[in-house]
C-alpha atoms as a PDB file:
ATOM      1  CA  UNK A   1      28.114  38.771  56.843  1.00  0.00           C
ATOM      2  CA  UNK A   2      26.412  35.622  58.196  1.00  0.00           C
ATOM      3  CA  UNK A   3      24.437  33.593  55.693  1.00  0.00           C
ATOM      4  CA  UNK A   4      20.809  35.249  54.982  1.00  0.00           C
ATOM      5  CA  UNK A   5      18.002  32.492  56.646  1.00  0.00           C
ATOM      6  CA  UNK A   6      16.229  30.775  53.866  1.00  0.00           C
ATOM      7  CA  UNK A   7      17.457  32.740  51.361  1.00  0.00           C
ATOM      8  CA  UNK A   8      14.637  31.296  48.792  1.00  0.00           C
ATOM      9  CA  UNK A   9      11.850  32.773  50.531  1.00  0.00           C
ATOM     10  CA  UNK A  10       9.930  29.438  50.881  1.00  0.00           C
ATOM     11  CA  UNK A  11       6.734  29.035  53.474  1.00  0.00           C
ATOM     12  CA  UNK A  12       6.045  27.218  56.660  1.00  0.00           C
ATOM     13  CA  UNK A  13       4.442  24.173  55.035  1.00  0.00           C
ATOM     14  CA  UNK A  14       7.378  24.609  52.005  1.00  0.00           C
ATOM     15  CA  UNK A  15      10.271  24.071  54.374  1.00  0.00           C
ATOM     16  CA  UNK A  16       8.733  21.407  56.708  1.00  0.00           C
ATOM     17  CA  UNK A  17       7.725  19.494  53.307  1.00  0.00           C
ATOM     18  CA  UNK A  18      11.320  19.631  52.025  1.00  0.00           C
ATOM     19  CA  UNK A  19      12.480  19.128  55.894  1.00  0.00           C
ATOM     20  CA  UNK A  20      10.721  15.983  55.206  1.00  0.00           C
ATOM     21  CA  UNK A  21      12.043  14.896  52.103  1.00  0.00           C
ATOM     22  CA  UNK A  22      16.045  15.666  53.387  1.00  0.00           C
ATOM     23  CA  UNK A  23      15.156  12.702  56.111  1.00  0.00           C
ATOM     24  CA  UNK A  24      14.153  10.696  53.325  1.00  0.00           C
ATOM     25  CA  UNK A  25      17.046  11.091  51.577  1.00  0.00           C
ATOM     26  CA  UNK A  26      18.732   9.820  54.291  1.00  0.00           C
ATOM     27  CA  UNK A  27      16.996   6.443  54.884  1.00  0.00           C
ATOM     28  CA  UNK A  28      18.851   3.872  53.005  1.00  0.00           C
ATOM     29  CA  UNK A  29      16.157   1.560  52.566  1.00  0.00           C
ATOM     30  CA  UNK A  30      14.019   4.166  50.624  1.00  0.00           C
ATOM     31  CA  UNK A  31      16.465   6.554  48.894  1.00  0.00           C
ATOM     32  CA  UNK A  32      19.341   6.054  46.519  1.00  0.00           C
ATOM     33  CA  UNK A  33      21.741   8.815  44.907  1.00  0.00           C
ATOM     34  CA  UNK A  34      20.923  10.030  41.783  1.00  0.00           C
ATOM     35  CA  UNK A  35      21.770  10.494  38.470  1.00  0.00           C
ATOM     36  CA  UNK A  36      23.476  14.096  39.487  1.00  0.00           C
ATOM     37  CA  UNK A  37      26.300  14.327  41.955  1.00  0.00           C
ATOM     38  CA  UNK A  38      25.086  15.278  45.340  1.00  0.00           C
ATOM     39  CA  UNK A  39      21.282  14.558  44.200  1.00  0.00           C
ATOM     40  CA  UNK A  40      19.281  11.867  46.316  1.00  0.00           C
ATOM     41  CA  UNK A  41      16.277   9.855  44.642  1.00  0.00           C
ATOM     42  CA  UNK A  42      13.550   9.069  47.343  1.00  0.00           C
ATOM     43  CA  UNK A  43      11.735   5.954  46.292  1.00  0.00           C
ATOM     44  CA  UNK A  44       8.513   6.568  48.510  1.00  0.00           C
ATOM     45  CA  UNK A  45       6.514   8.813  50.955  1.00  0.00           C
ATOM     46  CA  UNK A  46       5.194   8.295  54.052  1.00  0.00           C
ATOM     47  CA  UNK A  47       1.623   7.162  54.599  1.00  0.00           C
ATOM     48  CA  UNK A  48       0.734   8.568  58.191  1.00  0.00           C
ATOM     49  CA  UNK A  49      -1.048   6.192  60.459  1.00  0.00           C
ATOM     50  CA  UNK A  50      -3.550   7.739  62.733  1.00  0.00           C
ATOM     51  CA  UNK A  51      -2.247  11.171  63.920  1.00  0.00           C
ATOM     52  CA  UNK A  52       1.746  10.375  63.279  1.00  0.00           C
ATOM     53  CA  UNK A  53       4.181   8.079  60.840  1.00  0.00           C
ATOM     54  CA  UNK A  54       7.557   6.820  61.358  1.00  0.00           C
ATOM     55  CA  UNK A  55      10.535   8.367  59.906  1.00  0.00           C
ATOM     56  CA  UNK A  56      14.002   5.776  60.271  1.00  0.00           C
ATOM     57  CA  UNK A  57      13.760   6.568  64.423  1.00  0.00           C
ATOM     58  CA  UNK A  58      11.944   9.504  64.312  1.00  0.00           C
ATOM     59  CA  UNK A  59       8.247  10.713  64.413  1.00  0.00           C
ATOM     60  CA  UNK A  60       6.320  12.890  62.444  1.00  0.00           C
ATOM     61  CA  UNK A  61       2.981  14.639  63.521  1.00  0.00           C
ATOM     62  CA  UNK A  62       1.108  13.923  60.715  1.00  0.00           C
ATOM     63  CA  UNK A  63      -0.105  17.871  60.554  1.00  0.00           C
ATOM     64  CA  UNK A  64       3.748  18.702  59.723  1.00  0.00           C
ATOM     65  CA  UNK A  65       3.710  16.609  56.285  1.00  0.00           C
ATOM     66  CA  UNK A  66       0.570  17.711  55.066  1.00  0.00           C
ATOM     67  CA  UNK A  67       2.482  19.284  51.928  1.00  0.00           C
ATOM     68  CA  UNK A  68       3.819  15.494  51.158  1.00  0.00           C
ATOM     69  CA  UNK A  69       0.408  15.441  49.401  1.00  0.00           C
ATOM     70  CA  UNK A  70       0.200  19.144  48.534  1.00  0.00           C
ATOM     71  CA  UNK A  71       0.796  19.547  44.593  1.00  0.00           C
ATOM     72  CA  UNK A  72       1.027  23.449  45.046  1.00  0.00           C
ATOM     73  CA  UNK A  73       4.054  22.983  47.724  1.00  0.00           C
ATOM     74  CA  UNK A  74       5.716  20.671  45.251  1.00  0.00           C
ATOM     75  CA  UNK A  75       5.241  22.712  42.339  1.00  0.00           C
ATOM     76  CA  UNK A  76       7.190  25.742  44.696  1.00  0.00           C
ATOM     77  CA  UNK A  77       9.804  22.763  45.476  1.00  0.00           C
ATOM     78  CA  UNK A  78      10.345  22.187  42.135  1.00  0.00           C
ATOM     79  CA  UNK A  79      10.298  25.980  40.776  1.00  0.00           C
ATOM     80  CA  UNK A  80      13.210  27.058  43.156  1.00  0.00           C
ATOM     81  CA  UNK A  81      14.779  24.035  42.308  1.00  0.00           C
ATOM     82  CA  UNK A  82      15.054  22.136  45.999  1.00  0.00           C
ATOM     83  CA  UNK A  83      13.643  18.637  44.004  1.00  0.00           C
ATOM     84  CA  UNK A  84      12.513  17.230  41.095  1.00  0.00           C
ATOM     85  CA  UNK A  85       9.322  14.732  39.972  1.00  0.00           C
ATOM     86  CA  UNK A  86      11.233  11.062  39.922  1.00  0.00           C
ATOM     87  CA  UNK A  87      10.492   9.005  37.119  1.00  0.00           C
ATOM     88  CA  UNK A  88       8.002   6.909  38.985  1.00  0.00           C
ATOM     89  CA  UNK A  89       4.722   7.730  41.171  1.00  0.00           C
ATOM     90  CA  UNK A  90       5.310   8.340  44.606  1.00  0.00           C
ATOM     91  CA  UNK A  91       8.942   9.069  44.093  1.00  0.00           C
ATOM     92  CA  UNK A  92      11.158  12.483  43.657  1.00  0.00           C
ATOM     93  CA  UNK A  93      14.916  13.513  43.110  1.00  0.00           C
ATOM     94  CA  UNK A  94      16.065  15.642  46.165  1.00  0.00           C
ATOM     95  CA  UNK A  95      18.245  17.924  43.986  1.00  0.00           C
ATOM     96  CA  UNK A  96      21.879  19.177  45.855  1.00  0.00           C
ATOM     97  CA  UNK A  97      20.626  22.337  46.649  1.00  0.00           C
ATOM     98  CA  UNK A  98      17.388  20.392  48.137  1.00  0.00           C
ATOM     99  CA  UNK A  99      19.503  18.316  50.135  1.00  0.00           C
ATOM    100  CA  UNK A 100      21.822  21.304  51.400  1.00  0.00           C
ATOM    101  CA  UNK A 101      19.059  23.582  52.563  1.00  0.00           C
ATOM    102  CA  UNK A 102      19.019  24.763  55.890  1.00  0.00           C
ATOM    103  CA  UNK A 103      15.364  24.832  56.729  1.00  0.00           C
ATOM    104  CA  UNK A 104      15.816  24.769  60.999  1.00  0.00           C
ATOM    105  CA  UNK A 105      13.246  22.798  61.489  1.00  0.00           C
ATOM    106  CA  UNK A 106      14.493  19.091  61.878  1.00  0.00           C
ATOM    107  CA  UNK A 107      14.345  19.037  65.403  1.00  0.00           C
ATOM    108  CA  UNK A 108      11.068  20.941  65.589  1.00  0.00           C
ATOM    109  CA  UNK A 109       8.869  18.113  63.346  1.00  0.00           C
ATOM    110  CA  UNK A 110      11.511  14.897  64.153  1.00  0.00           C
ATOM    111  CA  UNK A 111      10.652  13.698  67.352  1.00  0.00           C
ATOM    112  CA  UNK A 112      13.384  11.473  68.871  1.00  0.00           C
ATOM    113  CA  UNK A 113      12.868   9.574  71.746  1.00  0.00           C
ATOM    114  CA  UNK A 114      16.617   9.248  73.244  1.00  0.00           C
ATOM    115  CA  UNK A 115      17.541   5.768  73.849  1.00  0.00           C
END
């Protein structure tokens, strides 16, 4: 039997927020690993610019991160265990099931312009 499609149940604007946050954890200059195996600290958020912000070389509408800023989506994050609150403001631990989750929707909100 094939894997069951977001098997946590999670919303729209709770898998395009932690959609979000697995491209963070991918950016060097912004994310480290954490203190658990397989974890990723992100060390900042976006701060959209007009209608759109810059991900490493892709772009984000800025309607698809509107649960960046959402504390209800991030308390739903944190309850199924996808991330935790990082030590500092503005920053959060992408837990390994976080970072593993298959939300589909990477290449519907990251916009990459092939070069």
């Amino acid at each position: 039997m094939p894997p069951k499609r977001n098997p946590l149940g999670l919303n729209t604007l709770q898998l395009k927020t932690l959609t979000l946050l697995q491209a963070l954890a991918q950016l060097p200059e912004i994310s480290q690993p954490g203190e658990e195996p397989g974890s990723v600290l992100v060390n900042g958020l976006p701060s959209p610019h007009g209608d759109h912000f810059h991900l490493g070389d892709a772009v984000v509408a800025s309607r698809d991160a509107t649960g960046l800023r959402n504390p209800s989506v991030w308390a739903a994050l944190v309850r199924k265990g996808l991330v935790r609150p990082g030590s500092a403001p503005g920053t959060a631990l992408v837990t390994p099931l976080g970072v593993g989750y298959e939300t589909g929707l990477a290449q519907a909100i990251l916009h990459r312009a092939p070069h």
